[in-house]
C-alpha atoms as a PDB file:
ATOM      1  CA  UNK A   1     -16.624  47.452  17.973  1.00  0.00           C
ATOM      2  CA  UNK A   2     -16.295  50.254  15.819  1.00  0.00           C
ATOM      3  CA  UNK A   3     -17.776  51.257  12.459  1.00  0.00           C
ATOM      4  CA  UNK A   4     -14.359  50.900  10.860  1.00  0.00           C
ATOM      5  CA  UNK A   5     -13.969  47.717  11.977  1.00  0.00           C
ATOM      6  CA  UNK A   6     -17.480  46.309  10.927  1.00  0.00           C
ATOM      7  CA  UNK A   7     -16.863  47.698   7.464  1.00  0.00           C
ATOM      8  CA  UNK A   8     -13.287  46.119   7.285  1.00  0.00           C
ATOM      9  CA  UNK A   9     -14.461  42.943   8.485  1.00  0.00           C
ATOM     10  CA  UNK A  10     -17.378  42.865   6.214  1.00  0.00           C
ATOM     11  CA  UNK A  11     -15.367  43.714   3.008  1.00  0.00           C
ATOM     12  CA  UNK A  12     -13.121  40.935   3.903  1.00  0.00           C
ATOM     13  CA  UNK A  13     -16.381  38.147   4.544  1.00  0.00           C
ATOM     14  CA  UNK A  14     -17.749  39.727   1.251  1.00  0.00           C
ATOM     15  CA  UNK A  15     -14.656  39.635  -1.069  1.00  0.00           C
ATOM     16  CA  UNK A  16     -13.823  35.770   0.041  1.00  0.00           C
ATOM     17  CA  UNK A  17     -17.517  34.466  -0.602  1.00  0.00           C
ATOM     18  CA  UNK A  18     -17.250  36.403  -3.645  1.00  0.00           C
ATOM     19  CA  UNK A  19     -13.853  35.027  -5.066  1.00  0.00           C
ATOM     20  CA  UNK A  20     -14.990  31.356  -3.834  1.00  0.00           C
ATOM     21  CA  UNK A  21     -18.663  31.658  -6.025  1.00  0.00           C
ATOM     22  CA  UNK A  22     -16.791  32.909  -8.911  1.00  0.00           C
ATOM     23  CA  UNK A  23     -14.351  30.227  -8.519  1.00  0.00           C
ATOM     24  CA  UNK A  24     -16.591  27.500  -7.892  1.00  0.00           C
ATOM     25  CA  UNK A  25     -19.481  28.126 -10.162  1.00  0.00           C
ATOM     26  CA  UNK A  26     -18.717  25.447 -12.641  1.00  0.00           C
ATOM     27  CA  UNK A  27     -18.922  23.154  -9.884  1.00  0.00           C
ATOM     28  CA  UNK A  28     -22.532  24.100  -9.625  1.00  0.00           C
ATOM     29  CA  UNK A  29     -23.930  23.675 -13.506  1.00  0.00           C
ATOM     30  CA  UNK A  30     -27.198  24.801 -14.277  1.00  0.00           C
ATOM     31  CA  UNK A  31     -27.830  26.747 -11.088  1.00  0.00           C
ATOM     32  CA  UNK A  32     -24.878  29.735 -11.235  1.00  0.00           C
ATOM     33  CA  UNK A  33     -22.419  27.720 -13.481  1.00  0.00           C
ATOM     34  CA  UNK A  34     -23.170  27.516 -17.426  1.00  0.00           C
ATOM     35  CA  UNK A  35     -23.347  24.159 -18.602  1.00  0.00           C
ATOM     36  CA  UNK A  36     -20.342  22.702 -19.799  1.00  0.00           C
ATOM     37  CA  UNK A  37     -18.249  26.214 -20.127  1.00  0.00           C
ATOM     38  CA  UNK A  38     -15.134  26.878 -18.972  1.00  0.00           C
ATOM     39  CA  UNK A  39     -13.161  29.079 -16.966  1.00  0.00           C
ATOM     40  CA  UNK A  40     -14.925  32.960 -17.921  1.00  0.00           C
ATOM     41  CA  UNK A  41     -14.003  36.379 -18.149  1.00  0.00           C
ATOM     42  CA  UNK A  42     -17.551  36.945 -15.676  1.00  0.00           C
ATOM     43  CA  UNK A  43     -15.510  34.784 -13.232  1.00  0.00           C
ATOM     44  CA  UNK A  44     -12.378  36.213 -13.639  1.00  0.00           C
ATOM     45  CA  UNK A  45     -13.901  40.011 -12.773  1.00  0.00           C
ATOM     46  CA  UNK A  46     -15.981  38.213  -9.579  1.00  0.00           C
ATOM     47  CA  UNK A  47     -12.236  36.679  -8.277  1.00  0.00           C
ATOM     48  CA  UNK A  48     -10.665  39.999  -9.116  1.00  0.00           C
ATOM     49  CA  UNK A  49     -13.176  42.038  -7.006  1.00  0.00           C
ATOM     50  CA  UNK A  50     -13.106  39.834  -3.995  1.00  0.00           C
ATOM     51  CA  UNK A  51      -9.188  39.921  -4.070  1.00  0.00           C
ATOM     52  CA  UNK A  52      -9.702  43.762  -3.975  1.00  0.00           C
ATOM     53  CA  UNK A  53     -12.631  43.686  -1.210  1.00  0.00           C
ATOM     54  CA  UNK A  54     -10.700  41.033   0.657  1.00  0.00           C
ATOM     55  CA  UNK A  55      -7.487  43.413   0.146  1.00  0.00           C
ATOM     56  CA  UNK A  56      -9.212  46.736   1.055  1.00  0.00           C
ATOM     57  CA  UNK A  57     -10.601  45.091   4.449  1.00  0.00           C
ATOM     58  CA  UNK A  58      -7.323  43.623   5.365  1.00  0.00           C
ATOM     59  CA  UNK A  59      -5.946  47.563   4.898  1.00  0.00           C
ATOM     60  CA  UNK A  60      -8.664  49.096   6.833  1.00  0.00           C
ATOM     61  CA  UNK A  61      -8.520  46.210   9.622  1.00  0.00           C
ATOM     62  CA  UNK A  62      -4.974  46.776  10.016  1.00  0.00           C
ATOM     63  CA  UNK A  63      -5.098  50.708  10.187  1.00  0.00           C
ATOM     64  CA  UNK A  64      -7.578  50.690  12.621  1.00  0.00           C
ATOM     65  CA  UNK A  65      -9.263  53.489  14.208  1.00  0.00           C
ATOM     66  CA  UNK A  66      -6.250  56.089  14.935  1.00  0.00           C
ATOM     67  CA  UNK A  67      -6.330  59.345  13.030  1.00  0.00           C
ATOM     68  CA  UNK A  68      -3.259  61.517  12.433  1.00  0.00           C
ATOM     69  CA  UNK A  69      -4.296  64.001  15.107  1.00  0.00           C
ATOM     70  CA  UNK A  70      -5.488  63.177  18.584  1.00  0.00           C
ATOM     71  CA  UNK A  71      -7.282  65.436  20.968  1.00  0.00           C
ATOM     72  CA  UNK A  72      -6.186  65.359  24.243  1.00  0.00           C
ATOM     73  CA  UNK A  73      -8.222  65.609  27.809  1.00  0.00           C
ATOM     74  CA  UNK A  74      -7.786  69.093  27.335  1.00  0.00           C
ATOM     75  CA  UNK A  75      -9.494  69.366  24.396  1.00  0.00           C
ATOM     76  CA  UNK A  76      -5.733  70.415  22.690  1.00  0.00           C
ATOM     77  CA  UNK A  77      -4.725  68.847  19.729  1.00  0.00           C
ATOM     78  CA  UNK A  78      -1.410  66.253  19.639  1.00  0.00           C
ATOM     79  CA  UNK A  79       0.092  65.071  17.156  1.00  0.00           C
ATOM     80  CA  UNK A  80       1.037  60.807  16.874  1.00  0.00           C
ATOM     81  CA  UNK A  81       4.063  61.731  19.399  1.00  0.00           C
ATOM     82  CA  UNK A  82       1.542  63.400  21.831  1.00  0.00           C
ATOM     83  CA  UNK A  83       3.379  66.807  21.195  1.00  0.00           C
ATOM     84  CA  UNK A  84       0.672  69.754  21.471  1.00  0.00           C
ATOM     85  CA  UNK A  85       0.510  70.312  17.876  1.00  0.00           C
END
């Protein structure tokens, strides 16, 4: 598995534990939640950076490890067709 991958897959773990804390913390009064508060703007930053880390993984997942240009056996350079570039 490649670094790329790793990272992608970790922003995406990171970014969904961090939405679900942030959305879930009044569950949990006393300990992460404040006591009888509502909804917050500190929540509302914590769901919008997991949506962006779970976002940004799901981007890097899907472009994967290809780069624009390719060297070949030869040690030439191709482009995405596999034309010598």
């Amino acid at each position: 598995m490649s670094q790329g991958r790793i990272l992608a897959i970790a922003f995406i773990v990171i970014g969904a534990l961090l939405a679900l804390v942030s959305v879930t913390a009044d569950f949990f009064q006393g300990t992460i939640g404040a006591v009888g508060s509502s909804f917050g703007w500190k929540q509302l930053v914590g769901v919008i950076l997991g949506i962006v880390l779970v976002v940004a993984g799901v981007i890097l997942l899907r472009q994967g490890d290809e780069g624009y240009d390719d060297e070949d056996e030869d040690g030439e350079l191709e482009d995405e067709v596999g034309r010598p570039a």
